[in-house]
Protein backbone atom coordinates (compact mmCIF):
# COMPACT_ATOMS: atom_id res chain seq x y z
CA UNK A 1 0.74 -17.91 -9.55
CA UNK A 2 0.29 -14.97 -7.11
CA UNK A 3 1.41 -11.84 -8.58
CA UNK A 4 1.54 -8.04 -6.74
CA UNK A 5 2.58 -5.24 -8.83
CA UNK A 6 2.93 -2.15 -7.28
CA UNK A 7 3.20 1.35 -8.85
CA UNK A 8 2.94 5.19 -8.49
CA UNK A 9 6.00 6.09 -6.53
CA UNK A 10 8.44 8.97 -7.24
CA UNK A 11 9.91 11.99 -5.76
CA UNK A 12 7.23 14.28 -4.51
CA UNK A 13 7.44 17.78 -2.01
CA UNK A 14 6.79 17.50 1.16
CA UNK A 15 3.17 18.27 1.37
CA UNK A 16 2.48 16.70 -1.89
CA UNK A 17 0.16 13.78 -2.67
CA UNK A 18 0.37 10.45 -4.34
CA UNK A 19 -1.61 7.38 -5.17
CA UNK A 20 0.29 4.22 -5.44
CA UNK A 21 -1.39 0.81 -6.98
CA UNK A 22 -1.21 -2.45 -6.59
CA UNK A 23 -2.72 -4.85 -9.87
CA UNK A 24 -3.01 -8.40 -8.39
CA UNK A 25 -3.44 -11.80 -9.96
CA UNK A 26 -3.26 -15.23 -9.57
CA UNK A 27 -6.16 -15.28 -6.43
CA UNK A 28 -9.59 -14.71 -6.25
CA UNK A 29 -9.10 -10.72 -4.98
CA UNK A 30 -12.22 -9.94 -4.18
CA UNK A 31 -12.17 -12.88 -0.91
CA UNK A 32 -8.66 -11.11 0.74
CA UNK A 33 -7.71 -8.38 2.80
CA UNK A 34 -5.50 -6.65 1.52
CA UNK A 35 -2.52 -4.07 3.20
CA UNK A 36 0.19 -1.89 2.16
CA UNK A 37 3.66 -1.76 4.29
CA UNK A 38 6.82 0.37 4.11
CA UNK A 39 10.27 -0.26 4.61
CA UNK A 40 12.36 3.03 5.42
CA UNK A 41 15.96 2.79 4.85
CA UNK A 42 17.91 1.14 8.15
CA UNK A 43 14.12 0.28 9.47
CA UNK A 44 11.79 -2.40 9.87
CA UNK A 45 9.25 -3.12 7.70
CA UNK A 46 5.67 -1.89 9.11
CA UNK A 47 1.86 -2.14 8.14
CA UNK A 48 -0.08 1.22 6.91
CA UNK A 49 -3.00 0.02 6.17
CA UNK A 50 -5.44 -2.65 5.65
CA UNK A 51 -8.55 -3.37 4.00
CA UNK A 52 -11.15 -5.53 4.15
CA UNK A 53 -12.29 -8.32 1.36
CA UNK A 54 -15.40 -5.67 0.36
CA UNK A 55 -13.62 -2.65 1.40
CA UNK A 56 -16.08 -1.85 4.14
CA UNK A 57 -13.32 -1.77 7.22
CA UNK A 58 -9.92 -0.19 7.04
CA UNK A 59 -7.09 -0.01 9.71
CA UNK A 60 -4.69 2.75 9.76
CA UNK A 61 -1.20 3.01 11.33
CA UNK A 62 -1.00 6.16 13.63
CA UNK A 63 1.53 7.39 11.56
CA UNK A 64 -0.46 8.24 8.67
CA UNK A 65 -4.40 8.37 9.98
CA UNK A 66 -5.73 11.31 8.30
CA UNK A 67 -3.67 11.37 5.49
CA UNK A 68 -3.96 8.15 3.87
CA UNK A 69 -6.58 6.59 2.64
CA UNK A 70 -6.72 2.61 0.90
CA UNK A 71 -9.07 1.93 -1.16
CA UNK A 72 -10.28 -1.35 -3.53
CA UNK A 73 -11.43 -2.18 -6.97
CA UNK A 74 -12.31 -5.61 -6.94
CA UNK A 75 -13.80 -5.28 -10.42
CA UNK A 76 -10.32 -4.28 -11.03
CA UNK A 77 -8.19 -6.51 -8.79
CA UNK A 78 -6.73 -3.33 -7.79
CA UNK A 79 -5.43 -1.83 -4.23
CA UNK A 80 -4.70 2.00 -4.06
CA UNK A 81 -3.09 3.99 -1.60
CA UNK A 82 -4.07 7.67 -1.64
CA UNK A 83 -1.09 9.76 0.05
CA UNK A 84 -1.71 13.32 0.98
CA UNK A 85 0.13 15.50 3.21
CA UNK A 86 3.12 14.17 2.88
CA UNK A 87 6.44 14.09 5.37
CA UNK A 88 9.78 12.97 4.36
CA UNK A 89 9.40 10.73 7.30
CA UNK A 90 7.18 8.96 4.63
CA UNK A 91 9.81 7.87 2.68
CA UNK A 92 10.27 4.36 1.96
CA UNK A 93 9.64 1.30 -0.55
CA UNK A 94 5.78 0.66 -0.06
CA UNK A 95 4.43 -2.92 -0.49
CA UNK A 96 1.61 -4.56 -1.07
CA UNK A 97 0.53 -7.60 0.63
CA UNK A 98 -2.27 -10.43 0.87
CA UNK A 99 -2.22 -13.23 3.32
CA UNK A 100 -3.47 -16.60 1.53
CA UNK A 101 -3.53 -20.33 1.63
CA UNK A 102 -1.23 -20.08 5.29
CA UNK A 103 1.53 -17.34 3.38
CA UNK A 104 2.21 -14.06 2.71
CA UNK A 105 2.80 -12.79 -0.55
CA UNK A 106 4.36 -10.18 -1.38
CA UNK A 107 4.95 -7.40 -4.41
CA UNK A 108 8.56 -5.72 -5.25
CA UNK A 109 7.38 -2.61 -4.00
CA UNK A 110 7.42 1.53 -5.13
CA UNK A 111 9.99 3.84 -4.28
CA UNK A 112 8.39 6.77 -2.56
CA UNK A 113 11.10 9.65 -1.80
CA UNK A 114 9.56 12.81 0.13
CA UNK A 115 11.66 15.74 -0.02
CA UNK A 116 12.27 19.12 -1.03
């Protein structure tokens, strides 16, 4: 079955980096997009960003163009999320995501807290 495990979050300072990860399974990887969403407390959940099958076109929200970057490893069957700069408007749970067979599925998500 389809399986998205996220990990990497924690408590950094605003201004500090992270890279979350996603390890999927369960679907050919290397055929998908693949995005990363956040849910901030009392908010709707929202897209970051996306990337493409062979990683050759990303998408970006506004939000965070210039200081995120996604990335693949389809060797890996990995997703990554590099997070620089970051604002405590950036906290949230981040998910990972892939759109398959008519669904989306969907991972438990990382805790990412940005504060001082």
């Amino acid at each position: 079955q389809v399986q998205l495990v996220e990990s990497g979050g924690g408590l950094v300072q605003p201004g500090g980096s992270l890279r979350l990860s996603c390890a999927a399974s369960g679907f050919t990887f290397s055929r998908y997009i693949m995005s990363w969403y956040r849910q901030a407390p009392g908010k709707e959940r929202e897209l970051v960003a996306a990337i493409t099958s062979a990683g050759g076109l990303t998408n970006y929200a506004d939000s965070v163009k210039g200081r995120f970057t996604i990335s693949r490893d389809n060797a890996k069957n990995t997703v990554y999320l590099q997070m620089n700069g970051l604002k405590p408007e950036d906290t949230a749970v981040y998910y990972c995501k892939v759109r398959l067979n008519g669904g989306d599925y969907w991972g438990k998500g990382t805790l990412v807290t940005v504060s001082s």
